[in-house]
N, C-alpha and C. Protein backbone atom coordinates (compact mmCIF):
# COMPACT_ATOMS: atom_id res chain seq x y z
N UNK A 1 10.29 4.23 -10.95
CA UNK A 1 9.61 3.81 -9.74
C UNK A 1 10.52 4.09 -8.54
N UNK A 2 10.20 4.70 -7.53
CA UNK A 2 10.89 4.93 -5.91
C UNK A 2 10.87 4.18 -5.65
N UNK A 3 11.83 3.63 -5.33
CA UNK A 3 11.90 2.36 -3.90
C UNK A 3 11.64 2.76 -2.40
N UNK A 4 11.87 3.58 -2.57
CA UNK A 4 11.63 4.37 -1.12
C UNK A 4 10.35 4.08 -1.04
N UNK A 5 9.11 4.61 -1.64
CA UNK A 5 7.97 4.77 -2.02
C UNK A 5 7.25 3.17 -1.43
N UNK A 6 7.91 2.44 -2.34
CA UNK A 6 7.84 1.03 -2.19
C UNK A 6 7.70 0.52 -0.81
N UNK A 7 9.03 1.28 -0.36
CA UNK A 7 9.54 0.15 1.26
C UNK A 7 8.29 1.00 2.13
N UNK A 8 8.40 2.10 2.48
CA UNK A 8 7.46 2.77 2.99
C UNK A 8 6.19 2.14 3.25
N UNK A 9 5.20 1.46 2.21
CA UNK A 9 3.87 1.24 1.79
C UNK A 9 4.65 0.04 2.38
N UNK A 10 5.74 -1.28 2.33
CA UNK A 10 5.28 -2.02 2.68
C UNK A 10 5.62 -2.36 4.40
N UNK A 11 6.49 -1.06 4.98
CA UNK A 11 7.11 -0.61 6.33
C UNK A 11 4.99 -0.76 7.20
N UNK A 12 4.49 0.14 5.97
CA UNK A 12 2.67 0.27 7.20
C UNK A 12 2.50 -1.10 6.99
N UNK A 13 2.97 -1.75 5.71
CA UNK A 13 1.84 -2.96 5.78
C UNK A 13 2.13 -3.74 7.06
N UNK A 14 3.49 -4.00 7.06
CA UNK A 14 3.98 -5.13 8.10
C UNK A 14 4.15 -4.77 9.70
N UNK A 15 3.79 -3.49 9.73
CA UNK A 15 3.98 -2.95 10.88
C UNK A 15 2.10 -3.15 12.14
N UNK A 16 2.27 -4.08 12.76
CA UNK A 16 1.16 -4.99 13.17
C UNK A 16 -0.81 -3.70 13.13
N UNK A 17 -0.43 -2.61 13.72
CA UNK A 17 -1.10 -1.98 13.09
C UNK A 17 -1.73 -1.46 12.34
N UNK A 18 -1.33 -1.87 10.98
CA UNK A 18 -2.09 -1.94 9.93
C UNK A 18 -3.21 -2.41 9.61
N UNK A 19 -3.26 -3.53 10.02
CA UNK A 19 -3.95 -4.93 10.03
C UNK A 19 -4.75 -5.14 11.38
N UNK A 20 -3.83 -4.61 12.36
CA UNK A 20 -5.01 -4.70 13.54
C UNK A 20 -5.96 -3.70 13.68
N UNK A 21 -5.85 -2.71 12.97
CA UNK A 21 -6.10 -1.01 13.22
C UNK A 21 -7.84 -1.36 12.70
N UNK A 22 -7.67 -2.29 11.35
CA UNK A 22 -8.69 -2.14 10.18
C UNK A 22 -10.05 -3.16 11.24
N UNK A 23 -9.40 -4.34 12.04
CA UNK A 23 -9.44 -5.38 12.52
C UNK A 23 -10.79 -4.50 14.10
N UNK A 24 -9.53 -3.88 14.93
CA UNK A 24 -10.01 -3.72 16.21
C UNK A 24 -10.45 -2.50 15.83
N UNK A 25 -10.06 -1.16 15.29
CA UNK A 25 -11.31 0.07 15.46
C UNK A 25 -11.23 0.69 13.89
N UNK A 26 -12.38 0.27 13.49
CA UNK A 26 -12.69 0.63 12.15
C UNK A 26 -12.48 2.27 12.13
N UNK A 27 -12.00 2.58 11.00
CA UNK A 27 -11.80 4.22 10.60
C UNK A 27 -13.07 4.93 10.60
N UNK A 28 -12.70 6.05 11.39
CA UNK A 28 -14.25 7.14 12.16
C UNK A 28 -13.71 8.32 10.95
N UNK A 29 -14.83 8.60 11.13
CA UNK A 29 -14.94 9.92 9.69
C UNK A 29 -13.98 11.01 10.20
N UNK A 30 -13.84 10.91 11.88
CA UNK A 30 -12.77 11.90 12.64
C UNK A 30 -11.58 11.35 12.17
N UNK A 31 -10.95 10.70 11.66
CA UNK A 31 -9.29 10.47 11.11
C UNK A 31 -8.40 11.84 10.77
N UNK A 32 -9.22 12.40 10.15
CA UNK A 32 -8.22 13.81 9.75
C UNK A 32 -7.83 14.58 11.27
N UNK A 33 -8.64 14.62 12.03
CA UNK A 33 -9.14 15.24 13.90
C UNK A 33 -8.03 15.05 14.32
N UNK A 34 -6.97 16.15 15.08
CA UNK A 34 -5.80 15.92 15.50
C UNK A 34 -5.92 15.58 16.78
N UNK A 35 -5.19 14.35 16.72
CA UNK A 35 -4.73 13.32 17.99
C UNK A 35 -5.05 14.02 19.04
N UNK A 36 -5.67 13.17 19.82
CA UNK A 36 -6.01 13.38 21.60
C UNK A 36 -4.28 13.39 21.99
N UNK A 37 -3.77 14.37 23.27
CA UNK A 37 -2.61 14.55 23.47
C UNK A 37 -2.36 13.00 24.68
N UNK A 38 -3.23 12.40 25.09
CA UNK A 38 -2.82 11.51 26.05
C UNK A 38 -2.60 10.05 24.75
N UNK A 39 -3.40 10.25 24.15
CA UNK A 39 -3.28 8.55 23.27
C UNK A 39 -1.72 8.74 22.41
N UNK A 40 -1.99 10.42 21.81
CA UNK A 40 -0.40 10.73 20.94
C UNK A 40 0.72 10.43 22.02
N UNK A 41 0.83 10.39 23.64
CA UNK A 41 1.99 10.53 23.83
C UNK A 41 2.15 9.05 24.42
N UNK A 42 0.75 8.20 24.38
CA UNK A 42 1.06 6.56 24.64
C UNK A 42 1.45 6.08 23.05
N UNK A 43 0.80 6.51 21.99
CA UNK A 43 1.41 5.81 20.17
C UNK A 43 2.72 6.26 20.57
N UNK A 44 3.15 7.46 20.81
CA UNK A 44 4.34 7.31 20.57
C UNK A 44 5.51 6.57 21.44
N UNK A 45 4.92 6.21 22.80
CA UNK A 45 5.99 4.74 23.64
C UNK A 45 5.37 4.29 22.75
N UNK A 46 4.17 3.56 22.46
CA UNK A 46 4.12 1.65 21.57
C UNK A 46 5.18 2.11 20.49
N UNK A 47 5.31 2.95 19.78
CA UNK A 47 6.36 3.03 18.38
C UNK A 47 7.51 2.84 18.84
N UNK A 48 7.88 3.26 19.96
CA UNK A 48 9.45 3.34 20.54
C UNK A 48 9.61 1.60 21.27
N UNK A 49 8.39 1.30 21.20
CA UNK A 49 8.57 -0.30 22.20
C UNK A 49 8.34 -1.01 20.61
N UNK A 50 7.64 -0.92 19.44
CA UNK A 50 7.62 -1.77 18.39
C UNK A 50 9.21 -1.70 17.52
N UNK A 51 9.06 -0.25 17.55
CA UNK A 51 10.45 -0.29 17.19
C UNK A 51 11.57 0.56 17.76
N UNK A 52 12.30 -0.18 18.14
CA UNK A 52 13.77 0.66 19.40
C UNK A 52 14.19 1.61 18.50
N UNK A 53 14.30 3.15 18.54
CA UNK A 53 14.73 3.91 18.16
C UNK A 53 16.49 3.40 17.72
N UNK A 54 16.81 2.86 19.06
CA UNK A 54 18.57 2.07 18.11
C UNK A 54 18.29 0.79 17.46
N UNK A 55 17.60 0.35 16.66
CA UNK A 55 17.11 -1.28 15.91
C UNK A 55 16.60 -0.13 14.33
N UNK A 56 16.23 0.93 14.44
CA UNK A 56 15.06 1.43 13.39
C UNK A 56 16.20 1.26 11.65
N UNK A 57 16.73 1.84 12.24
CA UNK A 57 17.41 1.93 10.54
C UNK A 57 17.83 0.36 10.42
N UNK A 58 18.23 -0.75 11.21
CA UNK A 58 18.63 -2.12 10.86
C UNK A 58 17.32 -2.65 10.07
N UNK A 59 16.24 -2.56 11.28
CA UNK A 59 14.99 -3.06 10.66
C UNK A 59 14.22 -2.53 9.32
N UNK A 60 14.75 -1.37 8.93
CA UNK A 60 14.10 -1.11 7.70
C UNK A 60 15.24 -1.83 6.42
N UNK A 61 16.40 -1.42 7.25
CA UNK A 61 17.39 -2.05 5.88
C UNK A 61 16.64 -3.40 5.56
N UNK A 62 17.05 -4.34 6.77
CA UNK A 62 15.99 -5.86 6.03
C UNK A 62 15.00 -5.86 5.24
N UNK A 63 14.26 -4.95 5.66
CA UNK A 63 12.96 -5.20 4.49
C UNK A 63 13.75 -4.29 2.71
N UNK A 64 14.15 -3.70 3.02
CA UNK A 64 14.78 -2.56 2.13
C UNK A 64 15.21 -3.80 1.27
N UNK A 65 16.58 -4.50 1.92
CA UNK A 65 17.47 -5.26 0.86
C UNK A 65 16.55 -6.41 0.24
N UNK A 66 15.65 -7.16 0.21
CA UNK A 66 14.79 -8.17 -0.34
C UNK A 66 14.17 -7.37 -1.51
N UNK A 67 13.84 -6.24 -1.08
CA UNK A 67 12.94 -5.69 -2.06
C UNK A 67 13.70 -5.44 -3.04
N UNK A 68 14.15 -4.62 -3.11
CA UNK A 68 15.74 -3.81 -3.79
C UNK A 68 16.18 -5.38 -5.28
N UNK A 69 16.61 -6.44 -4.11
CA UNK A 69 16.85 -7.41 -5.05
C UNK A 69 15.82 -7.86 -5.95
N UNK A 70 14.42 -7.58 -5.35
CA UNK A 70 13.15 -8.42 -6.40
C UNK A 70 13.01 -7.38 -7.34
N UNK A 71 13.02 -6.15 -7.08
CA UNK A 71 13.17 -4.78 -7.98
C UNK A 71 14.09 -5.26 -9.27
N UNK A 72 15.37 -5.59 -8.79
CA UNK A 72 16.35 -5.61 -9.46
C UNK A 72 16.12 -6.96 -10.50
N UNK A 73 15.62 -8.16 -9.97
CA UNK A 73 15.21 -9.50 -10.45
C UNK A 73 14.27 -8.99 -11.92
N UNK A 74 13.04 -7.96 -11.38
CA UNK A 74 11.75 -7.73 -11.94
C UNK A 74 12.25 -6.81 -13.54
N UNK A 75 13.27 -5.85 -13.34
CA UNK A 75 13.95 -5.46 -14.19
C UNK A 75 14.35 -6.54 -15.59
N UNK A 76 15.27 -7.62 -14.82
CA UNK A 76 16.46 -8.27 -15.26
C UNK A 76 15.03 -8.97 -16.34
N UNK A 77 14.03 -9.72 -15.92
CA UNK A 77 13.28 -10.31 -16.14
C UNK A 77 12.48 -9.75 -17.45
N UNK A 78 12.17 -8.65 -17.48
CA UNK A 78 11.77 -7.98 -18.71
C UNK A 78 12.10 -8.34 -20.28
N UNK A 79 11.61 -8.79 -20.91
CA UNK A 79 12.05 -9.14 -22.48
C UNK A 79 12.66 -8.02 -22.79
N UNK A 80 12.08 -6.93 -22.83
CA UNK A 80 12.95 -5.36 -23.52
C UNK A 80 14.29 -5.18 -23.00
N UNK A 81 14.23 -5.33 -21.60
CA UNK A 81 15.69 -5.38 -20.84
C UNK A 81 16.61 -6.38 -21.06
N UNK A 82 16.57 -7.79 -21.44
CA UNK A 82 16.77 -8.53 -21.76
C UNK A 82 17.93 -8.31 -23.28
N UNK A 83 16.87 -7.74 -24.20
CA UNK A 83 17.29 -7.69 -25.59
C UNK A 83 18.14 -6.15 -25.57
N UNK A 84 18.23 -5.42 -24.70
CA UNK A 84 19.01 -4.38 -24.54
C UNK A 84 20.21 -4.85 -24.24
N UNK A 85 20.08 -5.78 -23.30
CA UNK A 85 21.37 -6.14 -22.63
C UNK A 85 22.43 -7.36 -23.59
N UNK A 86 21.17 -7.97 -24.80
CA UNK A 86 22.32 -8.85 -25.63
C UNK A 86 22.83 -7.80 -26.69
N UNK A 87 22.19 -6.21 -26.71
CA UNK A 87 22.62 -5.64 -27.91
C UNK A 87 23.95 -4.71 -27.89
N UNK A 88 23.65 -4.95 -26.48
CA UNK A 88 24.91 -3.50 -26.12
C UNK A 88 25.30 -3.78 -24.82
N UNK A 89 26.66 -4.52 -24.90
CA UNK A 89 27.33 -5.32 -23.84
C UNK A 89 27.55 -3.97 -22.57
N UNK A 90 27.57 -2.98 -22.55
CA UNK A 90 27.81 -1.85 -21.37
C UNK A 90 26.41 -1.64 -21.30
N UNK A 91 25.41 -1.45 -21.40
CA UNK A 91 23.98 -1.45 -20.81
C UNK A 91 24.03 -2.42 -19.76
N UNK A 92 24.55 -3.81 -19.31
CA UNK A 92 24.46 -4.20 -17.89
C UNK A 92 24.92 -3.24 -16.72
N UNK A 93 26.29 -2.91 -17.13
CA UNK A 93 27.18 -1.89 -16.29
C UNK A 93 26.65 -0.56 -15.65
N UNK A 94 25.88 -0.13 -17.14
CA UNK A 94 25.08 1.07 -16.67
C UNK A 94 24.08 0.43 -15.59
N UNK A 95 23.04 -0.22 -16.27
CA UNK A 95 22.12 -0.47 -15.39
C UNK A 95 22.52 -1.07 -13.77
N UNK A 96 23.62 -1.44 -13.82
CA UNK A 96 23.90 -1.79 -12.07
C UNK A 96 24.47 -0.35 -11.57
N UNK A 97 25.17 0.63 -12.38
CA UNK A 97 25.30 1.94 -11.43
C UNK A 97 24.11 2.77 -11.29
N UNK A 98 23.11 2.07 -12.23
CA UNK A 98 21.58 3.11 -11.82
C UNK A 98 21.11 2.72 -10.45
N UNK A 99 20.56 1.61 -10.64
CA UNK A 99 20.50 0.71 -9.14
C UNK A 99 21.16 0.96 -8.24
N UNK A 100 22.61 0.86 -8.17
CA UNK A 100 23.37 0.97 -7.00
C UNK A 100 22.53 2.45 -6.23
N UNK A 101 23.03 3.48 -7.47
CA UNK A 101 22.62 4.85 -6.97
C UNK A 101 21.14 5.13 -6.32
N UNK A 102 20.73 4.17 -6.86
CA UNK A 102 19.00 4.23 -6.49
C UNK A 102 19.00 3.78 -5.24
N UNK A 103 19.46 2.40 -5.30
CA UNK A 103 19.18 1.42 -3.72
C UNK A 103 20.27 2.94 -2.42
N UNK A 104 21.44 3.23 -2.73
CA UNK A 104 22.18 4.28 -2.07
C UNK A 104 20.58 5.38 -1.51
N UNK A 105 20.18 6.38 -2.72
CA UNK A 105 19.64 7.52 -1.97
C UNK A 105 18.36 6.64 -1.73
N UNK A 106 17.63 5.40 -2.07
CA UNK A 106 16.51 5.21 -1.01
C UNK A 106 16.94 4.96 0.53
N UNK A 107 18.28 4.25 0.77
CA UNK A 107 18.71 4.09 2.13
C UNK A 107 19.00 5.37 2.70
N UNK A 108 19.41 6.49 2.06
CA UNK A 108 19.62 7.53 2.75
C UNK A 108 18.50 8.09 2.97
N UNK A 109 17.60 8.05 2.13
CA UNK A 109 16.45 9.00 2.24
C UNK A 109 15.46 8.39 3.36
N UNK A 110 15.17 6.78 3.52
CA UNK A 110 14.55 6.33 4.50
C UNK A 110 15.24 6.54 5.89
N UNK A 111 16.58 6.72 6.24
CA UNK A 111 17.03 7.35 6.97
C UNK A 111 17.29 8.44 7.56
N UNK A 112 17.22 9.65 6.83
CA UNK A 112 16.95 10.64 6.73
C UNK A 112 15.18 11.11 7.00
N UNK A 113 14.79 10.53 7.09
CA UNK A 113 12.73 9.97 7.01
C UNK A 113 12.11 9.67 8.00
N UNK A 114 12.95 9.28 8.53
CA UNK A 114 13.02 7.88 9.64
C UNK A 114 12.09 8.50 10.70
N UNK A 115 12.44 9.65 11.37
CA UNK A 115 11.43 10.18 12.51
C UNK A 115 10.15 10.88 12.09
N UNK A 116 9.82 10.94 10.65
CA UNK A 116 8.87 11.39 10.15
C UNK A 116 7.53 10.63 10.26
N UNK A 117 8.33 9.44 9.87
CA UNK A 117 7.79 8.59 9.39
C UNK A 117 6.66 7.53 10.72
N UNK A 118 8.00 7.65 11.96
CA UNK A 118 7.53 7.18 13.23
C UNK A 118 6.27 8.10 13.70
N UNK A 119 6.63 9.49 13.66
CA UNK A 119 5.67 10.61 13.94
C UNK A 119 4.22 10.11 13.18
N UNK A 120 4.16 10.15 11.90
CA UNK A 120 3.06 9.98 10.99
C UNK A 120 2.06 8.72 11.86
N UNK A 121 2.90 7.85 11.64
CA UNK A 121 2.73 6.44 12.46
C UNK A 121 1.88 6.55 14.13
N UNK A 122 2.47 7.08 14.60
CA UNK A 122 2.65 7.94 16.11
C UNK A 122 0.55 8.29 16.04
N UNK A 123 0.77 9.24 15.16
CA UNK A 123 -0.27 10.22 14.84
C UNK A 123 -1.47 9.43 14.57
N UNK A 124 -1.34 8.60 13.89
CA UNK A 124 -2.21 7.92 13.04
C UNK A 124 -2.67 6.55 14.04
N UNK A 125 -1.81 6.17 14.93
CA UNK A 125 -2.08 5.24 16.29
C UNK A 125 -3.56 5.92 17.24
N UNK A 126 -2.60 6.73 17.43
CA UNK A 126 -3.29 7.54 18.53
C UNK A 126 -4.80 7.83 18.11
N UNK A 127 -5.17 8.21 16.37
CA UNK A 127 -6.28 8.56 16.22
C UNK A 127 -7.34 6.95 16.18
N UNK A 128 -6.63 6.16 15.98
CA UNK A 128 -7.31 4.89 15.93
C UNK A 128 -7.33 3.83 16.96
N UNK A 129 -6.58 4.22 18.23
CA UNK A 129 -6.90 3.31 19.29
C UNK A 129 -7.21 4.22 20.40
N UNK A 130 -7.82 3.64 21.37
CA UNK A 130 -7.92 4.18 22.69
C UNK A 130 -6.96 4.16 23.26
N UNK A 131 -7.18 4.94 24.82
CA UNK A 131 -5.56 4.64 25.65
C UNK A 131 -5.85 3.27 26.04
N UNK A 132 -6.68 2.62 26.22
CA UNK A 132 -6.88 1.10 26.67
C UNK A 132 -5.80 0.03 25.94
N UNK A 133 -6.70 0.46 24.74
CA UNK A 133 -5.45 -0.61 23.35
C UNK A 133 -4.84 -0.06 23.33
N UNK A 134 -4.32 1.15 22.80
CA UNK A 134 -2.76 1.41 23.16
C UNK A 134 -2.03 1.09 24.24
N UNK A 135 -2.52 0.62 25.71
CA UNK A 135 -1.74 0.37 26.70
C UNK A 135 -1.31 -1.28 26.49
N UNK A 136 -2.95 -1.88 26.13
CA UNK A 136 -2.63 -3.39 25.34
C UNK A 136 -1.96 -3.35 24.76
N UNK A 137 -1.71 -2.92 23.53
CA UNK A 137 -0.46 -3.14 22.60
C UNK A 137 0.99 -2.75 23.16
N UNK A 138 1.40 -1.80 23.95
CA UNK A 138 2.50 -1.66 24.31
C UNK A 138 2.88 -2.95 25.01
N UNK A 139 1.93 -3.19 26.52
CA UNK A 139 2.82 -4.24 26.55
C UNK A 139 2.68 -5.66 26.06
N UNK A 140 1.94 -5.87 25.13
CA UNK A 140 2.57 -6.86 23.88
C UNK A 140 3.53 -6.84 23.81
N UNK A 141 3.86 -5.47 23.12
CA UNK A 141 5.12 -5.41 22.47
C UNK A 141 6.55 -5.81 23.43
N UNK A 142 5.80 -5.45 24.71
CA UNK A 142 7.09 -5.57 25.34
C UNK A 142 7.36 -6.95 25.66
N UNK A 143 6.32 -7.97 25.51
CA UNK A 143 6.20 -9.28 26.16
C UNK A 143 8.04 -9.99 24.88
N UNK A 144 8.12 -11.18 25.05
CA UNK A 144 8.87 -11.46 24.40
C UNK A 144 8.36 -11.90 22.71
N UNK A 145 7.06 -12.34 23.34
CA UNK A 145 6.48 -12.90 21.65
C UNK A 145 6.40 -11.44 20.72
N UNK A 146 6.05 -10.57 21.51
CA UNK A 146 5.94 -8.94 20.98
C UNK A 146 7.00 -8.54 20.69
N UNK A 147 8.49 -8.60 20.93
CA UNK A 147 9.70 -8.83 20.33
C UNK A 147 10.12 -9.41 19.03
N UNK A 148 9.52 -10.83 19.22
CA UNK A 148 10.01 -11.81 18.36
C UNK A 148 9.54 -11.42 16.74
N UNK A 149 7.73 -10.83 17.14
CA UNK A 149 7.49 -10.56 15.80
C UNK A 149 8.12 -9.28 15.39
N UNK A 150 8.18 -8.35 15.85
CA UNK A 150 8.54 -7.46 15.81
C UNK A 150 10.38 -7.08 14.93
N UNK A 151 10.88 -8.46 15.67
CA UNK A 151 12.34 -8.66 14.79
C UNK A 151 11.89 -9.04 13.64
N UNK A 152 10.92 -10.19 13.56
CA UNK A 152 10.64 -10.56 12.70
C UNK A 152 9.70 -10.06 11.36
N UNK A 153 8.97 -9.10 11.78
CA UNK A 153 7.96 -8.28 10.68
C UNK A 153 8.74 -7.74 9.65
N UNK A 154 10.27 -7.11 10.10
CA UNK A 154 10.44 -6.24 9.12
C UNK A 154 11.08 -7.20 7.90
N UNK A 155 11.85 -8.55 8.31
CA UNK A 155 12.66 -9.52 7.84
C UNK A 155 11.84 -10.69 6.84
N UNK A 156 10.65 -10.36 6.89
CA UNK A 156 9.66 -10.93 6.52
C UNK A 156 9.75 -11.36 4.72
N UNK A 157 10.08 -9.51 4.53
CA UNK A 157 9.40 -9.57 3.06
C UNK A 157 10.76 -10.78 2.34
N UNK A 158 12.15 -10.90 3.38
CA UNK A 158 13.00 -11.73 2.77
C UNK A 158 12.63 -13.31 2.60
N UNK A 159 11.27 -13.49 3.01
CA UNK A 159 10.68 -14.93 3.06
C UNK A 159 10.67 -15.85 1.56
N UNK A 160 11.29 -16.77 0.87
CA UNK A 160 11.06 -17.27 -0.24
C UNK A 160 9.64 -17.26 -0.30
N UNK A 161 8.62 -17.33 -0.28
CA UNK A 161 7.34 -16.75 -0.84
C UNK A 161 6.89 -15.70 -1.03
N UNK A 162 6.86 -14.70 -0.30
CA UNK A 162 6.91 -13.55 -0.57
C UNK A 162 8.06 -12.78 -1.54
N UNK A 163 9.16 -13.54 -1.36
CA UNK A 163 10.31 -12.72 -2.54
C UNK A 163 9.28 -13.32 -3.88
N UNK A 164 9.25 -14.72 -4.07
CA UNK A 164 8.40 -15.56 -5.59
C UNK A 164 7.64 -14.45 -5.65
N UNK A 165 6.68 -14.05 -4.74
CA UNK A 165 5.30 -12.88 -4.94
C UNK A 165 5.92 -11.75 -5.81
N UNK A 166 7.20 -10.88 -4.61
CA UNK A 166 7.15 -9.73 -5.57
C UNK A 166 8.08 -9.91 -6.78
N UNK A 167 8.67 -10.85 -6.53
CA UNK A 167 9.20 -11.17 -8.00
C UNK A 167 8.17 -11.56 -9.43
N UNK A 168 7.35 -12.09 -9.16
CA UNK A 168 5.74 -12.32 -10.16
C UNK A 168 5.59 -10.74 -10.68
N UNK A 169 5.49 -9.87 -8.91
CA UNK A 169 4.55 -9.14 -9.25
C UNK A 169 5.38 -7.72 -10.10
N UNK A 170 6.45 -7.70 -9.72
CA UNK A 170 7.60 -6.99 -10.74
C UNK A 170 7.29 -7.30 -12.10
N UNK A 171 7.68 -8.44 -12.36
CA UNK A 171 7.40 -9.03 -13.89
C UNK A 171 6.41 -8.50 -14.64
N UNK A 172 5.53 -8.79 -13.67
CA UNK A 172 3.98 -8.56 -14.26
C UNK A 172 3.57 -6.77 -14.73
N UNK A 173 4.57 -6.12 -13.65
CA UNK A 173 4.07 -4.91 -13.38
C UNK A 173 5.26 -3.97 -14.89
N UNK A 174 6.26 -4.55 -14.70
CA UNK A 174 7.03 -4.52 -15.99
C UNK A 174 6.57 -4.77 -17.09
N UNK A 175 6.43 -5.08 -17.59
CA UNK A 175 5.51 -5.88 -18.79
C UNK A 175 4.70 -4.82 -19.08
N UNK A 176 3.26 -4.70 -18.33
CA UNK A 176 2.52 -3.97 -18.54
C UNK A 176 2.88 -2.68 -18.59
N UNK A 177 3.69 -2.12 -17.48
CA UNK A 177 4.37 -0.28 -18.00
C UNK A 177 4.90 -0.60 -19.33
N UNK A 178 5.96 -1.52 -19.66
CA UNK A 178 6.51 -1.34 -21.47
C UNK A 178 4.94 -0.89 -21.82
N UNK A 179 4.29 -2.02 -22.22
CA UNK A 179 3.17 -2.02 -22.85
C UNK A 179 2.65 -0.64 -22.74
N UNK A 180 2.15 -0.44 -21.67
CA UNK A 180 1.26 0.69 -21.97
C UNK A 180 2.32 1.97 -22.13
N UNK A 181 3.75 2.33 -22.06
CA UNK A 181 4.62 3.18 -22.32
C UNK A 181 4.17 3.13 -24.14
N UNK A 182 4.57 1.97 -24.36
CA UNK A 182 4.44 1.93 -25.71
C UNK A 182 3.05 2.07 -26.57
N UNK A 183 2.26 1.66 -25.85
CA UNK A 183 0.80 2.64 -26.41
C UNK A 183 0.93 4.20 -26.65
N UNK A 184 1.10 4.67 -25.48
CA UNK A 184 1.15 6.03 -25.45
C UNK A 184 1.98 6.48 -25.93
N UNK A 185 3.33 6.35 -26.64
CA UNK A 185 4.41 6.23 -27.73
C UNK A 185 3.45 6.26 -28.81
N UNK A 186 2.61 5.48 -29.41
CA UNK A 186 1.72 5.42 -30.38
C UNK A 186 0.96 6.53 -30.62
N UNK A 187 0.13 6.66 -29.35
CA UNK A 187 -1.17 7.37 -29.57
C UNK A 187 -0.42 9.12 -29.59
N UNK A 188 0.72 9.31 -29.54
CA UNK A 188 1.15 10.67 -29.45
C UNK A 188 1.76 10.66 -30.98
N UNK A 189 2.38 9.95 -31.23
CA UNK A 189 2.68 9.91 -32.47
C UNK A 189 1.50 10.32 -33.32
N UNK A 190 0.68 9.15 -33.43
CA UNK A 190 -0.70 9.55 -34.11
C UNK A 190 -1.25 11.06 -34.04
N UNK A 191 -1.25 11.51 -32.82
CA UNK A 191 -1.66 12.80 -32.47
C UNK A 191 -0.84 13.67 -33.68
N UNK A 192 0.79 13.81 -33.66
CA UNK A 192 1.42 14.40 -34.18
C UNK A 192 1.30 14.33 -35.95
N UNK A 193 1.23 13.02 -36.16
CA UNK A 193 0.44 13.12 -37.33
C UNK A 193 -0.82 13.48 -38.50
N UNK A 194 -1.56 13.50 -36.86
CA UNK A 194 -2.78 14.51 -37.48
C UNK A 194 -2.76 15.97 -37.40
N UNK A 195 -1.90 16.41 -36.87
CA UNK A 195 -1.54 17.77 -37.49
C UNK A 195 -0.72 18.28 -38.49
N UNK A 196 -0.22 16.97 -39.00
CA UNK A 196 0.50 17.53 -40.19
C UNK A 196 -0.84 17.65 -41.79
């Protein structure tokens, strides 16, 4: 599983547009229709006022490091992982230099991403608000409460309820890949056996 992948999906969720987008202008069959050049070059101030081009890589790390740890929790949590780790005392060791290396190139890679990602964002504003709401939302953003959440959206997912959530939802989601890994372990086997 990418973590990158992960933070990304939950970078749109928390990013107030998501939610207001679905809210204030329902998706027009024109979505694919490349951006009007006056709304693309107001999305792209609200992105630069939601998020300060010098704040961007802090604010993703926050959400990054919560996740990273419930990732890591959702692992630990696994019965299979579990019984690996009482059988063969260096399987912890390994498994924290997999992680390390993992949590490493998702931070590089979301950094490395980073203006892509604003662009996409940018793009995808512009096709769903007017210049009206886009001018509304900028200065939201700029007001102080438009700040506050804004520090606060990305810091979010570190909330003890939401960590309990994706920690559940790791577990849960673990579990079921063994499981169904191990079906399909089966059903190929079987396969291989009917050709003998």
């Amino acid at each position: 599983m990418r973590i990158a992948a992960l933070v990304a999906l939950a970078a749109a969720s928390v990013t107030p547009g998501a939610a207001t987008a679905q809210m204030v202008a329902p998706a027009s069959p024109a979505v694919t229709a490349e951006p009007d050049a006056a709304r693309l070059a107001l999305a792209r101030q609200l992105l630069d006022e939601m998020m300060p081009p010098a704040t961007r890589a802090s604010m993703m790390q926050s959400m990054l490091t919560p996740m990273q740890a419930n990732i890591r929790h959702g692992f630990e949590q696994s019965p299979s992982f579990q019984q690996t780790i009482s059988k063969d005392p260096q399987a912890r060791a390994i498994f924290d230099r997999f992680l390390k290396v993992q949590e490493e190139r998702t931070g590089a890679l979301l950094r490395q991403e980073m203006p892509g990602m604003v662009e996409a964002m940018s793009r995808a504003y512009a096709r769903r608000f007017d210049t009206r709401q886009l001018e509304e939302l900028k200065r939201f953003f700029a007001t102080p409460t438009g700040h506050a959440y804004m520090n606060v959206s990305f810091s979010i997912m570190s909330d003890p309820d939401i960590a309990a959530w994706q920690r559940k939802l790791m577990s849960a989601a673990m579990t079921s890949t063994q499981e169904d890994i191990a079906t399909m372990a089966k059903d190929i086997a079987a396969t291989q056996q009917d050709k003998k």
